[in-house]
N, C-alpha and C. Protein backbone atom coordinates (compact mmCIF):
# COMPACT_ATOMS: atom_id res chain seq x y z
N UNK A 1 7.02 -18.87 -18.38
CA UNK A 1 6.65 -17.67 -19.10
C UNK A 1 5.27 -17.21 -18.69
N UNK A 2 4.34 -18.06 -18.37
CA UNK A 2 2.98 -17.26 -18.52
C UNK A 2 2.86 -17.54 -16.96
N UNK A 3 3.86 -17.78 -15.88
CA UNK A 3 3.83 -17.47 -14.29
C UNK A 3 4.08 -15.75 -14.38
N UNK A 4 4.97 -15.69 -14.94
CA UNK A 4 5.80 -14.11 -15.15
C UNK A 4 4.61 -13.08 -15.89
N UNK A 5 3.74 -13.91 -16.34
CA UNK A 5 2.83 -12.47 -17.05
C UNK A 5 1.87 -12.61 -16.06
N UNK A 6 1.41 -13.70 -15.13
CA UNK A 6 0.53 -13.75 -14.47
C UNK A 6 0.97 -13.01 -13.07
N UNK A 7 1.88 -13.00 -12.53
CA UNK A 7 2.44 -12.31 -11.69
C UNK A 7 2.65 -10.78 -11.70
N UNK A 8 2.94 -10.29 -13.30
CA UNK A 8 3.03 -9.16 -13.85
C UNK A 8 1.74 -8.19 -13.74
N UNK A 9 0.73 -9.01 -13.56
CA UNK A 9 -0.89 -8.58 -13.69
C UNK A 9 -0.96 -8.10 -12.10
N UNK A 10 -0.40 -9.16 -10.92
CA UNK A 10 -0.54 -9.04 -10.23
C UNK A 10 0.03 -7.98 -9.18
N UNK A 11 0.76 -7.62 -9.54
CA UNK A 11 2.17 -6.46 -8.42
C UNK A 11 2.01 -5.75 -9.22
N UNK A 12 1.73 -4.61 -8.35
CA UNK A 12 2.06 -2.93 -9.27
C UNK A 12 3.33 -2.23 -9.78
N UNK A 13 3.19 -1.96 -11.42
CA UNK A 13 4.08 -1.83 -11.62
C UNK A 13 4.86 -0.31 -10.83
N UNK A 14 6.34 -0.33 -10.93
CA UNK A 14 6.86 0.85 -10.00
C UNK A 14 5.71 2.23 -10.21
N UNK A 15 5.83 2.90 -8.84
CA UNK A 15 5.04 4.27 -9.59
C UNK A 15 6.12 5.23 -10.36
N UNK A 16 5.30 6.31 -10.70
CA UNK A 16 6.39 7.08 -11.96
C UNK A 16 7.05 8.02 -10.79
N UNK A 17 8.31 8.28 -10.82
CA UNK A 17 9.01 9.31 -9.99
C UNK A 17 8.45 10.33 -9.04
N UNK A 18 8.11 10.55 -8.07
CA UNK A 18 7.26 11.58 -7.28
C UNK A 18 5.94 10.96 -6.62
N UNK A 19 5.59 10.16 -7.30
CA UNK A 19 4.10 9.50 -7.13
C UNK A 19 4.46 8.62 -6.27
N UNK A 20 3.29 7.99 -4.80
CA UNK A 20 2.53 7.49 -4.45
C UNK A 20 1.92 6.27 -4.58
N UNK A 21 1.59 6.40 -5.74
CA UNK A 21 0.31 5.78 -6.28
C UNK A 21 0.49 5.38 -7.38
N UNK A 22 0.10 4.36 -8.34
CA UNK A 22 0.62 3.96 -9.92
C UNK A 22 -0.60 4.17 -10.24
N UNK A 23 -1.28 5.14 -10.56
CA UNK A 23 -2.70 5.64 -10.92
C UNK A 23 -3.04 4.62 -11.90
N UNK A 24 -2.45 4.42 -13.16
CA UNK A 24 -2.86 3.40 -14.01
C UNK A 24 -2.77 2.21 -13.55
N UNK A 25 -2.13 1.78 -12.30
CA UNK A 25 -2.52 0.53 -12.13
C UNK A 25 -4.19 0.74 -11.23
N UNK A 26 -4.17 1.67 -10.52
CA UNK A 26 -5.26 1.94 -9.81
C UNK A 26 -6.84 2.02 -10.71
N UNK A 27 -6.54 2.64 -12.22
CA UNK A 27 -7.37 2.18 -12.92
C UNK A 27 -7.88 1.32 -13.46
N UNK A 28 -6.70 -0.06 -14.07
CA UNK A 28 -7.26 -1.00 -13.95
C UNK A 28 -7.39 -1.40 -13.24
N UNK A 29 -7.51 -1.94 -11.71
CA UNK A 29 -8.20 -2.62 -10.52
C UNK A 29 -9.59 -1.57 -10.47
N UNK A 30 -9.90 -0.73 -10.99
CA UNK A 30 -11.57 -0.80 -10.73
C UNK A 30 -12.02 -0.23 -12.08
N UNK A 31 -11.07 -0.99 -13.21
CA UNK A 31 -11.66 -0.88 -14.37
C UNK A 31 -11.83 0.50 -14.98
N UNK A 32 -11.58 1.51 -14.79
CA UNK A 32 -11.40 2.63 -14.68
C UNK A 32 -12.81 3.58 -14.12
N UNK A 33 -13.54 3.26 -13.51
CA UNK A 33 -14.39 3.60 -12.85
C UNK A 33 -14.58 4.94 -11.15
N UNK A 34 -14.25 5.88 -11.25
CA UNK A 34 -13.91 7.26 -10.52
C UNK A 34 -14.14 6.78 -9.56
N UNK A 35 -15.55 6.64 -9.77
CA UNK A 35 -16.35 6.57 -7.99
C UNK A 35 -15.73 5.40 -6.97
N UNK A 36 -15.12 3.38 -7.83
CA UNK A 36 -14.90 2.73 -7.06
C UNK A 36 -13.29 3.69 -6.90
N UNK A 37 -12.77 3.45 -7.50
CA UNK A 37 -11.35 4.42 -7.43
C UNK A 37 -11.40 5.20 -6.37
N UNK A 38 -12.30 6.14 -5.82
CA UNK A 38 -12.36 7.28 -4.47
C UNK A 38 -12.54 6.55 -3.11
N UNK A 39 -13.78 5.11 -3.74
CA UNK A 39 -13.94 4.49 -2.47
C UNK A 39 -12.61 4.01 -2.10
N UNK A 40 -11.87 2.98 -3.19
CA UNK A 40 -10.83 2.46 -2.54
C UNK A 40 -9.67 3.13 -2.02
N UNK A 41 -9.63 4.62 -2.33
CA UNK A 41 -8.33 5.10 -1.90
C UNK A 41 -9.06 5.98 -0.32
N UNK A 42 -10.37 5.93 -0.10
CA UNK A 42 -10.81 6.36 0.84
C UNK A 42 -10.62 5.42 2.49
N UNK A 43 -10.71 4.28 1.77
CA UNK A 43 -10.79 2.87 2.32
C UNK A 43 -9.31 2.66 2.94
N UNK A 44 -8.02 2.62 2.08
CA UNK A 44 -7.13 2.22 2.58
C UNK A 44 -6.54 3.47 3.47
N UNK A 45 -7.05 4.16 2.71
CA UNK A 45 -6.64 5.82 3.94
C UNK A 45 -6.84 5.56 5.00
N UNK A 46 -8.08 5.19 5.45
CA UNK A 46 -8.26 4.31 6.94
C UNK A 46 -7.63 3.49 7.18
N UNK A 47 -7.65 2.47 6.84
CA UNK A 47 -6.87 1.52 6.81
C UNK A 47 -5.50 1.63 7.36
N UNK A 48 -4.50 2.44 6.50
CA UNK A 48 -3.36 2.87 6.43
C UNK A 48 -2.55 3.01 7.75
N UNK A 49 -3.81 3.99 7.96
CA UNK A 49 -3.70 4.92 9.70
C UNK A 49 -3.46 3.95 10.70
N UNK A 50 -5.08 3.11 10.64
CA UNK A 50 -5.59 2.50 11.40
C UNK A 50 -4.33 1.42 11.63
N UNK A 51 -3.74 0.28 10.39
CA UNK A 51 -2.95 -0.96 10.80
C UNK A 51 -1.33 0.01 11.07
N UNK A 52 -1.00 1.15 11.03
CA UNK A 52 -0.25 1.16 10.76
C UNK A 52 0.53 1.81 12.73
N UNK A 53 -0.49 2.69 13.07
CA UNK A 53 -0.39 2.85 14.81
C UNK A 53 -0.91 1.21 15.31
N UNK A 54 -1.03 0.38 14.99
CA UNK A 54 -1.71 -1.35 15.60
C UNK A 54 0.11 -2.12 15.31
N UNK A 55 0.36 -2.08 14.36
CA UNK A 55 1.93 -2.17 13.90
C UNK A 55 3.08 -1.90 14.89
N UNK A 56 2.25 -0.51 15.29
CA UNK A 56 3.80 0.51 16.27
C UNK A 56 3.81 -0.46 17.72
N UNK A 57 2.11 -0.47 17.77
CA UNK A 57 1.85 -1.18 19.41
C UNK A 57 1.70 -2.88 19.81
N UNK A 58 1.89 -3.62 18.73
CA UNK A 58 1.89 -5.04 18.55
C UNK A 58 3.52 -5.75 19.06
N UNK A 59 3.15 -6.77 19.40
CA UNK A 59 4.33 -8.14 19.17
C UNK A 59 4.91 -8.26 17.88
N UNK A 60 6.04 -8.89 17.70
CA UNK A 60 5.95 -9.24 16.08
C UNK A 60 5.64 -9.77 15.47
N UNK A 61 5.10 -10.98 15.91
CA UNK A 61 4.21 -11.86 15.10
C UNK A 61 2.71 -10.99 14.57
N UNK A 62 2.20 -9.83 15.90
CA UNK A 62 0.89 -9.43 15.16
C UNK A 62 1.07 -8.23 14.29
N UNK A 63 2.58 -7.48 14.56
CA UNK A 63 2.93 -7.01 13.54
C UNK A 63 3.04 -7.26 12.31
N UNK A 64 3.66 -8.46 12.05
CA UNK A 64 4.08 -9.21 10.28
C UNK A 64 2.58 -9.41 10.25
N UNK A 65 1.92 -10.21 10.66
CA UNK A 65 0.54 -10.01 10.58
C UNK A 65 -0.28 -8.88 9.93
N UNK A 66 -0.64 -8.03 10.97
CA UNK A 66 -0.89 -6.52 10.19
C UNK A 66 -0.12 -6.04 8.82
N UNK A 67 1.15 -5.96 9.05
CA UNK A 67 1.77 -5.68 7.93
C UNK A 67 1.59 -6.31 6.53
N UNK A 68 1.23 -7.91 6.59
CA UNK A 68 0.38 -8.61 5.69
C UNK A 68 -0.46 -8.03 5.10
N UNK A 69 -1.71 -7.39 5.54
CA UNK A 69 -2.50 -7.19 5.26
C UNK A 69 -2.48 -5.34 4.61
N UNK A 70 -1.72 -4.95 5.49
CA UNK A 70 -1.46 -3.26 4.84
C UNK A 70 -0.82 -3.68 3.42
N UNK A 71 0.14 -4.77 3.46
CA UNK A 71 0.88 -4.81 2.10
C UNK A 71 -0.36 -5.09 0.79
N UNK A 72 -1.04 -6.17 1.04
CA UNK A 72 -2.10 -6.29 0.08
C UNK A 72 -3.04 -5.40 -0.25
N UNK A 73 -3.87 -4.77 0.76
CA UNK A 73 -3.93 -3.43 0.44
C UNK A 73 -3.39 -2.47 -0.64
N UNK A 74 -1.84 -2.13 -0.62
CA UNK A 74 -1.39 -1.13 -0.84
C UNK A 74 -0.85 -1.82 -2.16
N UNK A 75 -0.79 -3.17 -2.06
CA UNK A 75 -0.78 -3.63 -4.16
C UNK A 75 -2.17 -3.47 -4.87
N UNK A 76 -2.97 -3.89 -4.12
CA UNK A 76 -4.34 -3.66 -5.02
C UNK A 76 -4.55 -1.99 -5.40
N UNK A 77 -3.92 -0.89 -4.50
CA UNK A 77 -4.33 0.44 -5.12
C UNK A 77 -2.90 0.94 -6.05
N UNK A 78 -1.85 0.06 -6.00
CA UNK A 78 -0.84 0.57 -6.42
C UNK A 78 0.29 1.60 -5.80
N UNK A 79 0.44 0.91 -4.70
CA UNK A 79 0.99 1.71 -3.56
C UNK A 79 2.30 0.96 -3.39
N UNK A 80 3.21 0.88 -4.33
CA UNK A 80 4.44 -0.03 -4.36
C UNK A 80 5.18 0.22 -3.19
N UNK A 81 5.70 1.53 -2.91
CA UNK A 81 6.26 1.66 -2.03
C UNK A 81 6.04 1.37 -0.28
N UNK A 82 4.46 1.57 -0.11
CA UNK A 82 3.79 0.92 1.49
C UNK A 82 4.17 -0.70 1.10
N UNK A 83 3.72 -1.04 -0.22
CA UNK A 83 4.15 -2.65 -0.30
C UNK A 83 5.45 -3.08 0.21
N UNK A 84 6.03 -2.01 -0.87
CA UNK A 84 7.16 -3.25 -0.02
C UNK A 84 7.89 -2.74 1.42
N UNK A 85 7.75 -1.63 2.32
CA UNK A 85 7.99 -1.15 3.09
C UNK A 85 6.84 -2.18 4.48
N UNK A 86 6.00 -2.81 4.02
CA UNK A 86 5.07 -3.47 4.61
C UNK A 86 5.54 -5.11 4.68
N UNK A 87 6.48 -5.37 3.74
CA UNK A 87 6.83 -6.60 3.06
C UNK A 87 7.76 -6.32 3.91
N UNK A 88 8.88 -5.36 4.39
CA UNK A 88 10.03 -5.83 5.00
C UNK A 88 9.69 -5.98 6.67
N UNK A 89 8.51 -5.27 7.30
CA UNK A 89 7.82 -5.33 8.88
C UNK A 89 7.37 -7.28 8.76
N UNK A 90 6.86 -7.61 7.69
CA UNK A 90 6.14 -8.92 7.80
C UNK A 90 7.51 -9.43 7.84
N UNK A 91 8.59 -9.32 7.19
CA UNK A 91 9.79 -10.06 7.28
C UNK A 91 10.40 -10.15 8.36
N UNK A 92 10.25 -8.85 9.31
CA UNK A 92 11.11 -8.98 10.08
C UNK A 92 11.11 -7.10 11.06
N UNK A 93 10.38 -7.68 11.70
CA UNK A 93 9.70 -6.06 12.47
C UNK A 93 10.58 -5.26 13.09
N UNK A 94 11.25 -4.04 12.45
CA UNK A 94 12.27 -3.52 13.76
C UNK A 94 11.65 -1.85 13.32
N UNK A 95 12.48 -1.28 14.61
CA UNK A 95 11.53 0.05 14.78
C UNK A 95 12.25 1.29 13.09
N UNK A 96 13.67 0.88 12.81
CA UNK A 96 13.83 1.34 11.57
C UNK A 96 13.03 0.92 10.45
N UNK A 97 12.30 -0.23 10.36
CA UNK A 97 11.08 -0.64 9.23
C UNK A 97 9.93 -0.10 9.33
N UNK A 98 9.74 0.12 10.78
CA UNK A 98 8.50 0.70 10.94
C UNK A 98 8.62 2.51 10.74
N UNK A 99 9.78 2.86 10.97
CA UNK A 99 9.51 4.57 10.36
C UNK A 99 9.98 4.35 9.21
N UNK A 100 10.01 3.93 8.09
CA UNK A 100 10.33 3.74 6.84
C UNK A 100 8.68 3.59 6.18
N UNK A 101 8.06 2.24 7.01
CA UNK A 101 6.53 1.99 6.89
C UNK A 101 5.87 3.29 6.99
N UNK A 102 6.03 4.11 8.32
CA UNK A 102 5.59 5.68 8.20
C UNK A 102 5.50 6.40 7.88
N UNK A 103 6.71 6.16 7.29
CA UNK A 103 7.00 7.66 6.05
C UNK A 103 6.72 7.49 4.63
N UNK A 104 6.54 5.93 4.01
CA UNK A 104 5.48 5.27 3.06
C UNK A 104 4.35 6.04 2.83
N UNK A 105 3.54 5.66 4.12
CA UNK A 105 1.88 5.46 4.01
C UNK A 105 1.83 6.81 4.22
N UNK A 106 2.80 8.11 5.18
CA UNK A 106 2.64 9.43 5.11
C UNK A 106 2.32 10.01 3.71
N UNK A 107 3.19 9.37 2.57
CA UNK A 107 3.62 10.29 1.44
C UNK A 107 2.61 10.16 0.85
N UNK A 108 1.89 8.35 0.69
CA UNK A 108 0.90 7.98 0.00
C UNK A 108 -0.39 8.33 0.50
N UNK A 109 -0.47 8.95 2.00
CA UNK A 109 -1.93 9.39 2.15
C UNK A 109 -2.08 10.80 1.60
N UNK A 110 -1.10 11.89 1.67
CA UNK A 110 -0.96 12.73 1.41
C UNK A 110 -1.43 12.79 -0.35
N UNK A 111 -0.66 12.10 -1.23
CA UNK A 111 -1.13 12.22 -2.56
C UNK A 111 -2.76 11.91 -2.58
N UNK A 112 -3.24 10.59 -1.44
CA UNK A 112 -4.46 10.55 -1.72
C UNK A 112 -5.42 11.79 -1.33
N UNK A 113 -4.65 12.39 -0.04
CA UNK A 113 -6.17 13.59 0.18
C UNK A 113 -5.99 14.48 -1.32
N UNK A 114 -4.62 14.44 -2.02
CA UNK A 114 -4.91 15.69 -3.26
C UNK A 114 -5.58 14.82 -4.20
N UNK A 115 -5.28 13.79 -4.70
CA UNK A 115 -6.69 12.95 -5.68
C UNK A 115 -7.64 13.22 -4.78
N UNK A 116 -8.54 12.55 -3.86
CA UNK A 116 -10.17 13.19 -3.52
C UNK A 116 -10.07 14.47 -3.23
N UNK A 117 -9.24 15.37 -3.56
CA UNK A 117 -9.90 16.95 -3.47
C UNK A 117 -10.43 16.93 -4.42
């Protein structure tokens, strides 16, 4: 019982229909604080880009690799969907995971440039 609430704390819950982003989970991970909130969605925006063309051009081992790390990322801001779209490249890298991964982190960067407008 208290693995399941501790785990519950940990993975973002689904986002709400249309969304990106689970904003309330994004608030509690920086406590509800604007400014860390802009940095971190500024942060994985790079990020995003950056592991996600390193992904297209890797082996698979440094793919699941990368993809590791985009996935954690994208639970700490509440980015369920790069998660687990990141979770299935670490599982098992094929070029249908990776435009699935693309079209993820597309939708979710997109909501982020309209939050920092």
């Amino acid at each position: 019982m208290a693995q399941a609430a501790i785990k519950a704390r940990q993975e973002p819950a689904p986002a709400v229909a249309g969304t990106a982003i689970d904003r309330a989970h994004l608030a509690r991970m920086t406590f509800g604080e604007a400014a860390l909130e802009r940095e971190l969605l500024e942060l994985f925006d790079r990020q995003a880009e950056i592991l996600v063309a390193r992904i297209a051009q890797s082996d698979a081992g440094t793919a699941a690799a990368l993809a590791h790390t985009l996935k954690g990322s994208a639970t700490g801001i509440g980015a369920a969907e790069v998660a687990a779209a990141a979770a299935e490249i670490e599982a098992a890298p094929t070029a249908e995971r990776l435009g699935a991964l693309t079209a993820a982190v597309a939708r979710t960067r997109a909501e982020i440039a309209v939050i920092l407008r």
